[in-house]
C-alpha atoms as a PDB file:
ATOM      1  CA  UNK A   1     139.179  41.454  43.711  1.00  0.00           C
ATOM      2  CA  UNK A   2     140.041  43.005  47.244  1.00  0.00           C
ATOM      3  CA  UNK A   3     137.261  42.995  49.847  1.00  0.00           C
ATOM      4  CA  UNK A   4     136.017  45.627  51.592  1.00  0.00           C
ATOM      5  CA  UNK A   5     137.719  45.547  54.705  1.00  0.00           C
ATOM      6  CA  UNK A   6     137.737  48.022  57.493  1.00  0.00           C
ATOM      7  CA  UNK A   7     141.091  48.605  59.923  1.00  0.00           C
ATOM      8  CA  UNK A   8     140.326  47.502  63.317  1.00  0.00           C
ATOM      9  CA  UNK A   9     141.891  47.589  66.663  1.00  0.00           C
ATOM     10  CA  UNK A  10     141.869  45.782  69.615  1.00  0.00           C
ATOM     11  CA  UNK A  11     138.856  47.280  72.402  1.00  0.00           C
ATOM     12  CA  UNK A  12     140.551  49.139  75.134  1.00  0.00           C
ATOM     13  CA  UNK A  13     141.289  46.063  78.214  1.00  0.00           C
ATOM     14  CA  UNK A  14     140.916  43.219  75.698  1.00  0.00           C
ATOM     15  CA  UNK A  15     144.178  40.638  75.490  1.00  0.00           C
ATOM     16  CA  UNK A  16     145.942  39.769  72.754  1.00  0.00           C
ATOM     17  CA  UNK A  17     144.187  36.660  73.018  1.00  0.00           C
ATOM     18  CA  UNK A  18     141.280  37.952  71.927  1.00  0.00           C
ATOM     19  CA  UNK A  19     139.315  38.077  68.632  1.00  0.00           C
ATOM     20  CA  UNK A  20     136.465  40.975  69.226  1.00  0.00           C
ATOM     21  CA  UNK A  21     137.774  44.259  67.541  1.00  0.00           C
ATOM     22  CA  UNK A  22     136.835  47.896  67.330  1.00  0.00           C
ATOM     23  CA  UNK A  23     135.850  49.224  64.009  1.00  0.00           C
ATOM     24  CA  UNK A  24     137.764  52.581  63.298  1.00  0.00           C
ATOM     25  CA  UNK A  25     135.718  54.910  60.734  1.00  0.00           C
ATOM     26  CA  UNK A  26     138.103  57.645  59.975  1.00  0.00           C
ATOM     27  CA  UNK A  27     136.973  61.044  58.417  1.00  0.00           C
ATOM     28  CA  UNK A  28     139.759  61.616  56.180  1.00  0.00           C
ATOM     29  CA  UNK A  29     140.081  64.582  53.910  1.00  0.00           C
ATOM     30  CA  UNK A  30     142.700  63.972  50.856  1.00  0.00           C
ATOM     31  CA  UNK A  31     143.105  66.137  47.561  1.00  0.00           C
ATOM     32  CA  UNK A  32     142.936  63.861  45.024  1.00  0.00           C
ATOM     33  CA  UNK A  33     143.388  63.615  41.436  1.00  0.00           C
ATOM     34  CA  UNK A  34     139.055  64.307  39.914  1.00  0.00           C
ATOM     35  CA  UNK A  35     139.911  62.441  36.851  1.00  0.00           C
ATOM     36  CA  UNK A  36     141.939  59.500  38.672  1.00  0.00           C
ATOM     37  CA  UNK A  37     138.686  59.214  41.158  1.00  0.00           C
ATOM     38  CA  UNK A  38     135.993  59.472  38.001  1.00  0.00           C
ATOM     39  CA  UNK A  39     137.874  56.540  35.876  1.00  0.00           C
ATOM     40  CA  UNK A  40     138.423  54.435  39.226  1.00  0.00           C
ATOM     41  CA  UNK A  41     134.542  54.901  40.445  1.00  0.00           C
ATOM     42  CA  UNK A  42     133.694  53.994  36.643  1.00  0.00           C
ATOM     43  CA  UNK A  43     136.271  51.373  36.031  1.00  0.00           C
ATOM     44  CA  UNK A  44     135.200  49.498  39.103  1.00  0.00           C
ATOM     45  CA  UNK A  45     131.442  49.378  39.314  1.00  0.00           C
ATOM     46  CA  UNK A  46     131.675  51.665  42.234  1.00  0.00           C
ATOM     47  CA  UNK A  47     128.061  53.426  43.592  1.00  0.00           C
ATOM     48  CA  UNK A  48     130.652  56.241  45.059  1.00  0.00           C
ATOM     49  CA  UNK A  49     134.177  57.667  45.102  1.00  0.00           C
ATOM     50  CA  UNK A  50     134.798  56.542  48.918  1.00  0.00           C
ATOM     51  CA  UNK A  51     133.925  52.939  47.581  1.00  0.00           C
ATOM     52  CA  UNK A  52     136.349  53.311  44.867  1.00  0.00           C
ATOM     53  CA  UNK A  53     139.019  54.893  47.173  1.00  0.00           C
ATOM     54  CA  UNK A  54     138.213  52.111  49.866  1.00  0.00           C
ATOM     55  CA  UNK A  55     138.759  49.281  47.070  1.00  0.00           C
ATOM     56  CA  UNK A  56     142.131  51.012  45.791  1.00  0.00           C
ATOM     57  CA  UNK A  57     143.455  50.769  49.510  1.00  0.00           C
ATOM     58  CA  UNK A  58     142.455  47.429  50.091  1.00  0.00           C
ATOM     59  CA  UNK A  59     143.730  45.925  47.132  1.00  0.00           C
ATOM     60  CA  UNK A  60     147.089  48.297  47.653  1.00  0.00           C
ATOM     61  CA  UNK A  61     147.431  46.617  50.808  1.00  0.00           C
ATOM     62  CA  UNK A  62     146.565  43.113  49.706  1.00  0.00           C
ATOM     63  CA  UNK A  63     149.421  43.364  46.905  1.00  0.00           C
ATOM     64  CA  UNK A  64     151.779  44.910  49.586  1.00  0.00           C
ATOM     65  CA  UNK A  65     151.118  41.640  51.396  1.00  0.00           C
ATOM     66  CA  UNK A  66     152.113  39.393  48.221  1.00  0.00           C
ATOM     67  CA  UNK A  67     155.522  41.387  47.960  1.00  0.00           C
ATOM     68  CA  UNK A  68     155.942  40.419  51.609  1.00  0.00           C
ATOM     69  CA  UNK A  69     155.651  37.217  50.981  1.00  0.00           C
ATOM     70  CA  UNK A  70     157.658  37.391  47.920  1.00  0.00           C
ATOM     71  CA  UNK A  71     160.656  38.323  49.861  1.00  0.00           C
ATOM     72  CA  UNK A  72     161.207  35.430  51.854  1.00  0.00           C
ATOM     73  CA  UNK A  73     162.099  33.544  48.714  1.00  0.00           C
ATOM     74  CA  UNK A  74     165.065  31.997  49.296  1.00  0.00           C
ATOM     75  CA  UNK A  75     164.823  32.396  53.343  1.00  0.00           C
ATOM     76  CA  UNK A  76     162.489  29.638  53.877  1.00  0.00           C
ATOM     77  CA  UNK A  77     163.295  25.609  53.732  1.00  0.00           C
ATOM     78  CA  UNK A  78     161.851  24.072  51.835  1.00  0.00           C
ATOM     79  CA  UNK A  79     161.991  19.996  52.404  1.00  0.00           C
ATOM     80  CA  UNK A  80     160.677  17.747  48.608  1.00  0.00           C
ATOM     81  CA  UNK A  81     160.095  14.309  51.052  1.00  0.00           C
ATOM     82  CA  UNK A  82     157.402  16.135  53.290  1.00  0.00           C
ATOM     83  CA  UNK A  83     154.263  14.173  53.699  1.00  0.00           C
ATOM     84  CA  UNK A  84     152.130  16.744  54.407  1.00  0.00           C
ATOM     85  CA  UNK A  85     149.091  14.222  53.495  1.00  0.00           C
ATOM     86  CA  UNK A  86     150.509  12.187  56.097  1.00  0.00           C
ATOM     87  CA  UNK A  87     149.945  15.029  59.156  1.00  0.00           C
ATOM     88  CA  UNK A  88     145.896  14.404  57.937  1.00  0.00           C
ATOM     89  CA  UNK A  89     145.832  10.422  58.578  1.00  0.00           C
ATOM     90  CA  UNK A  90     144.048   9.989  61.842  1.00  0.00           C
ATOM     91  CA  UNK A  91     145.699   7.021  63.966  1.00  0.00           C
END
């Protein structure tokens, strides 16, 4: 199941480098289908609608990533003799 995420940014002067991001709660207003929303909220175990809408997102975006990664069948070598064990051994 997808987990509840939140999209964050980098804080305003921070590098690339580094890690600490800014939270972004959006107010968002959306007409959306009552029914759709009951049967998601129910389906899910969700307390409320904006955790059932937050949980369809994430997991939207989470199986957007797998077709990513899906496309670059083909595009990546692959070598059968790598020894990736190998890369572990200290010494």
């Amino acid at each position: 199941m997808a987990s509840n995420r939140r999209l964050g940014v980098p804080r305003a002067g921070l590098t690339q480098g580094d890690v600490s991001w800014h939270v972004l709660d959006m107010a968002t207003n959306l007409k959306l289908d009552d029914t759709l929303i009951a049967e998601a909220v129910r389906i899910g175990g969700h307390r409320t609608k904006q955790a059932a809408v937050s949980a369809a997102i994430a997991e939207y975006v989470d199986r957007r990533h797998r077709l990513q990664l899906l496309e670059l069948e083909g595009k990546v070598e692959f070598d059968p003799g790598w020894d990736y064990k190998k890369l572990r051994r200290r010494g």
